[in-house]
Structures are given as C-alpha cells and as structure tokens.
C-alpha atoms as a PDB file:
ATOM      1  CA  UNK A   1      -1.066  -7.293 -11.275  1.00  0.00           C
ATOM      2  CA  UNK A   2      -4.950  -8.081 -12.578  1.00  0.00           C
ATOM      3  CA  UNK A   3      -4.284 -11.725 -12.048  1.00  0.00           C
ATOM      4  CA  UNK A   4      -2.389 -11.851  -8.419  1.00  0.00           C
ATOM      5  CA  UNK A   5      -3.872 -12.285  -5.503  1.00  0.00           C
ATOM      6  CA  UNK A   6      -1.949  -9.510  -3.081  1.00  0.00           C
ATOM      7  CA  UNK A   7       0.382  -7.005  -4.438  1.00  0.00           C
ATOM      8  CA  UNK A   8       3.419  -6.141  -1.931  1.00  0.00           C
ATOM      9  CA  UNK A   9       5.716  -3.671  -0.867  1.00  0.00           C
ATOM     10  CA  UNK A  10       8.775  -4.171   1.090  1.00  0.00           C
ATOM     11  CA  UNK A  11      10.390  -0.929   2.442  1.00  0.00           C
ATOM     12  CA  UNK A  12      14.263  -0.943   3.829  1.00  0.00           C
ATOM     13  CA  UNK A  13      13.696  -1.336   7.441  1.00  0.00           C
ATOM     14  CA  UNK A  14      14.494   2.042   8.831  1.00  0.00           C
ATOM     15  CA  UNK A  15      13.141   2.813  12.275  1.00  0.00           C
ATOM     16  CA  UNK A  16      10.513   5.364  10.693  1.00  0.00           C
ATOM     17  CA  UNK A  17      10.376   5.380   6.496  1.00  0.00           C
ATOM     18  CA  UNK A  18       9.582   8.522   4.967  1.00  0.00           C
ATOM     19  CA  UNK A  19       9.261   7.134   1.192  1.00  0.00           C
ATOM     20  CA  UNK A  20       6.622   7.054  -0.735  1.00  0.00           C
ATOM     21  CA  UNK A  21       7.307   3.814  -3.412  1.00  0.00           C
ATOM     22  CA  UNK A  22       5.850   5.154  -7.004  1.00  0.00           C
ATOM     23  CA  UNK A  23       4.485   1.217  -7.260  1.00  0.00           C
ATOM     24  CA  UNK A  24       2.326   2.060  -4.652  1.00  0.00           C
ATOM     25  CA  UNK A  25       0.069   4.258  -6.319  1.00  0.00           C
ATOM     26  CA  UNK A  26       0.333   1.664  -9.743  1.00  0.00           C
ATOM     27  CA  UNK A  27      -1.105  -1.122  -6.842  1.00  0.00           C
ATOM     28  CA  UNK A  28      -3.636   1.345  -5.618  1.00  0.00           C
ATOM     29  CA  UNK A  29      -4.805   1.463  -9.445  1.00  0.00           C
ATOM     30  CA  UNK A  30      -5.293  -2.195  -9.598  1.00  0.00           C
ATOM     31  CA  UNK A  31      -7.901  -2.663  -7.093  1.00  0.00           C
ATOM     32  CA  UNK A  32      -6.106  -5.224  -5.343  1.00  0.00           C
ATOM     33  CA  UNK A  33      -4.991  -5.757  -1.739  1.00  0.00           C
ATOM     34  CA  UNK A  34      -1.746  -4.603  -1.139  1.00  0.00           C
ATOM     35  CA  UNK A  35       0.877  -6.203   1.781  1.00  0.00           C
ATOM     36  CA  UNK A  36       3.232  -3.775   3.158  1.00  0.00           C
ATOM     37  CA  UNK A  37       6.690  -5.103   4.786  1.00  0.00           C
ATOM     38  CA  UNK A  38       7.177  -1.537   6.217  1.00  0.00           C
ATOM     39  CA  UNK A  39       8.205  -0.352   9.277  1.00  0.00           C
ATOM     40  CA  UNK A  40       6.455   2.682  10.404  1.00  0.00           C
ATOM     41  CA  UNK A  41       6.070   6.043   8.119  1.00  0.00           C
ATOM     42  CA  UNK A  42       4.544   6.753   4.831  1.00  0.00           C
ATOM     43  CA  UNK A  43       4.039   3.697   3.084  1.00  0.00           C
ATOM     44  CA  UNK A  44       2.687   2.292   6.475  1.00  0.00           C
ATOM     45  CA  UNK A  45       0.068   4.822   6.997  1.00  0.00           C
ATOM     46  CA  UNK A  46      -0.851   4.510   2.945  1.00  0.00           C
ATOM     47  CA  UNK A  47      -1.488   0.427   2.927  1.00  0.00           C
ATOM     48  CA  UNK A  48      -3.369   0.705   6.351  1.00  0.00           C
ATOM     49  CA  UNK A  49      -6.028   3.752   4.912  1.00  0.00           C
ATOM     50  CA  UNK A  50      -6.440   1.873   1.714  1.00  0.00           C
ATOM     51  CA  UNK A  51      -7.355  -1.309   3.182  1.00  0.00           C
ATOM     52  CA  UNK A  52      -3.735  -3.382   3.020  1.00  0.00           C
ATOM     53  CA  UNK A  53      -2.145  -5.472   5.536  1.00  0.00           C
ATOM     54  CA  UNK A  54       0.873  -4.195   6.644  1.00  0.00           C
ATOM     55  CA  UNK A  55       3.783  -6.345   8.617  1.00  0.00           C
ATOM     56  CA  UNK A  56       7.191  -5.741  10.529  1.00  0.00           C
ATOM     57  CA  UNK A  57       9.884  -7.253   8.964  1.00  0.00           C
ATOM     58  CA  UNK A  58      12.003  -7.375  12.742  1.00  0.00           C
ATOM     59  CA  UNK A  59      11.632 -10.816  13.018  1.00  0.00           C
ATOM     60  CA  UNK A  60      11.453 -13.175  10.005  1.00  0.00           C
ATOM     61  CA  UNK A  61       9.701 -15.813  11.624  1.00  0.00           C
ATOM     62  CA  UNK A  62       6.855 -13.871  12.825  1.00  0.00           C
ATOM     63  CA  UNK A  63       6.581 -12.551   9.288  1.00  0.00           C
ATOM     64  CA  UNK A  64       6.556 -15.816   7.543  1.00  0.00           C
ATOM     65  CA  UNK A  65       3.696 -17.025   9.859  1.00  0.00           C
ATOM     66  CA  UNK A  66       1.211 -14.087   9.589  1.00  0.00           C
ATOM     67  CA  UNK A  67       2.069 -14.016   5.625  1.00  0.00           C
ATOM     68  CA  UNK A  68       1.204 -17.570   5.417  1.00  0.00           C
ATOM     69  CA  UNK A  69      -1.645 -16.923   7.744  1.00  0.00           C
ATOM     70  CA  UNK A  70      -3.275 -13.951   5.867  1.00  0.00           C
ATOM     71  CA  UNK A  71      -2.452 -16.306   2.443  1.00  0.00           C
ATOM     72  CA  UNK A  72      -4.539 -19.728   3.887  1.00  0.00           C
ATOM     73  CA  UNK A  73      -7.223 -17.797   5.110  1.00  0.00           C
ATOM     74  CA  UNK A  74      -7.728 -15.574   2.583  1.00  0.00           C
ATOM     75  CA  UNK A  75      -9.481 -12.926   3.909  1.00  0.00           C
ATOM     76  CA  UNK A  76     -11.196 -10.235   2.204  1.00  0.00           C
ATOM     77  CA  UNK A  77     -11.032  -6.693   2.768  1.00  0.00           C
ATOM     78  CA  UNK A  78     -13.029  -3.600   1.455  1.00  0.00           C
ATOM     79  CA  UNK A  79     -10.650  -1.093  -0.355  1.00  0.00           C
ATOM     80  CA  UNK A  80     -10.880   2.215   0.227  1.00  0.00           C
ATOM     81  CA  UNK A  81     -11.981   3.899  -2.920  1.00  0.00           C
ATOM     82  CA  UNK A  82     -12.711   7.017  -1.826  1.00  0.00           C
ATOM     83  CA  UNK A  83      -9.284   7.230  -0.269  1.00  0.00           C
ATOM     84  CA  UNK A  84      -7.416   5.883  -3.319  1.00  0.00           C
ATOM     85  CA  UNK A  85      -9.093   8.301  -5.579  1.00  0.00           C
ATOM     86  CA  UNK A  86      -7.026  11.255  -4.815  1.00  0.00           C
ATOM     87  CA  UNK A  87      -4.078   9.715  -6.385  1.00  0.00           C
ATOM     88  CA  UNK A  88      -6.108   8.705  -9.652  1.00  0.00           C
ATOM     89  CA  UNK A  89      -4.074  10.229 -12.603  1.00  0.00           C
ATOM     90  CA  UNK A  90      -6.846  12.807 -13.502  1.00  0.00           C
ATOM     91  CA  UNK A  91      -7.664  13.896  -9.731  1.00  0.00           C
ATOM     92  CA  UNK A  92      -3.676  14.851  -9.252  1.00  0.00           C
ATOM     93  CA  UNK A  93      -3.408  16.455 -12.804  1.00  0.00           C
ATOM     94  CA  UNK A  94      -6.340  18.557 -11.848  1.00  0.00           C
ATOM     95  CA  UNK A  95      -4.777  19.517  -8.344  1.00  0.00           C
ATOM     96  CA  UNK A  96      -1.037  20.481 -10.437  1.00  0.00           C
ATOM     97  CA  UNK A  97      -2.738  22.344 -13.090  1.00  0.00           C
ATOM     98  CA  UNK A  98      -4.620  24.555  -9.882  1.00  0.00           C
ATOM     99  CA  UNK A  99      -0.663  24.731  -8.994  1.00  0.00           C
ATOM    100  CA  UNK A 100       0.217  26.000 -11.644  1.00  0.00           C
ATOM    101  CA  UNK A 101      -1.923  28.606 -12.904  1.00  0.00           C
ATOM    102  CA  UNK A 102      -1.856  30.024  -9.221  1.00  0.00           C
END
C-alpha cells in the first residue's frame, strides 16, 4: 500500500450499498488516496469525506476515461485527517471500552 499511488475499492453495484469494506479503514491508515467504484451508500459517503475520488461503475467506458484521466493528471488531494482519525485503532478501542463498562 506505502508504495502505490491510489488504493481502490470496488463495491457490487447495488442501487444504494450499505457495506462498509474492512480494507477501507486499512487504506484510510495508509495515508493514501483512495478510488471508490461505488455506487451510492456507505463506502461512497466514506471515500468522498476522506478526500477519495469516487466513480460509477454504470458505464465502463465513462469509467475507464475518468480513471485514466485522474491517473495522467495526477492530481493531488488533501486527506482528511481529522476525519480519518476516528477510525484509528486506539480512538475506536477507547470508544468500545466506554461501551463496555457502561
């Protein structure tokens, strides 16, 4: 993951995803840019507040082109570190232990 450029996601397309891929929050960790081919739901809303790209996979020729669009121009984007931290390992043990002894 340290050594890629983009780190990506493909959801099944359903018309509105509820999952939530576990591999998400390992990208999140790497502090790399992370392409979504999602439709709309979870995963969506995820890429798009941590600073991803995120892409319909309807029509595969549309996709190809803005993939190989986003890849030639290779433009930067600002993560979202303050977002991403809630899902850090100690920040979500801290919340489950608060759970627990409840």
């Amino acid at each position: 993951m340290q050594t890629s450029d983009y780190l990506m996601v493909i959801d099944a397309p359903f018309k509105k995803s509820v999952f939530f891929p576990s591999k998400l929050v390992d990208y999140m960790g790497s502090k790399k840019i992370v392409i979504g081919i999602t439709p709309n739901g979870t995963s969506k809303k995820i890429i798009k507040k941590i600073g991803g790209y995120t892409f319909d996979s309807e029509n595969p020729y549309v996709l190809s082109s803005q993939i190989i669009n986003l890849i030639k121009n290779k433009k930067k984007r600002k993560l979202n570190y303050k977002f991403i931290k809630q899902f850090d390992g100690n920040v979500v043990g801290q919340k489950f232990y608060k759970i627990l002894t409840k």
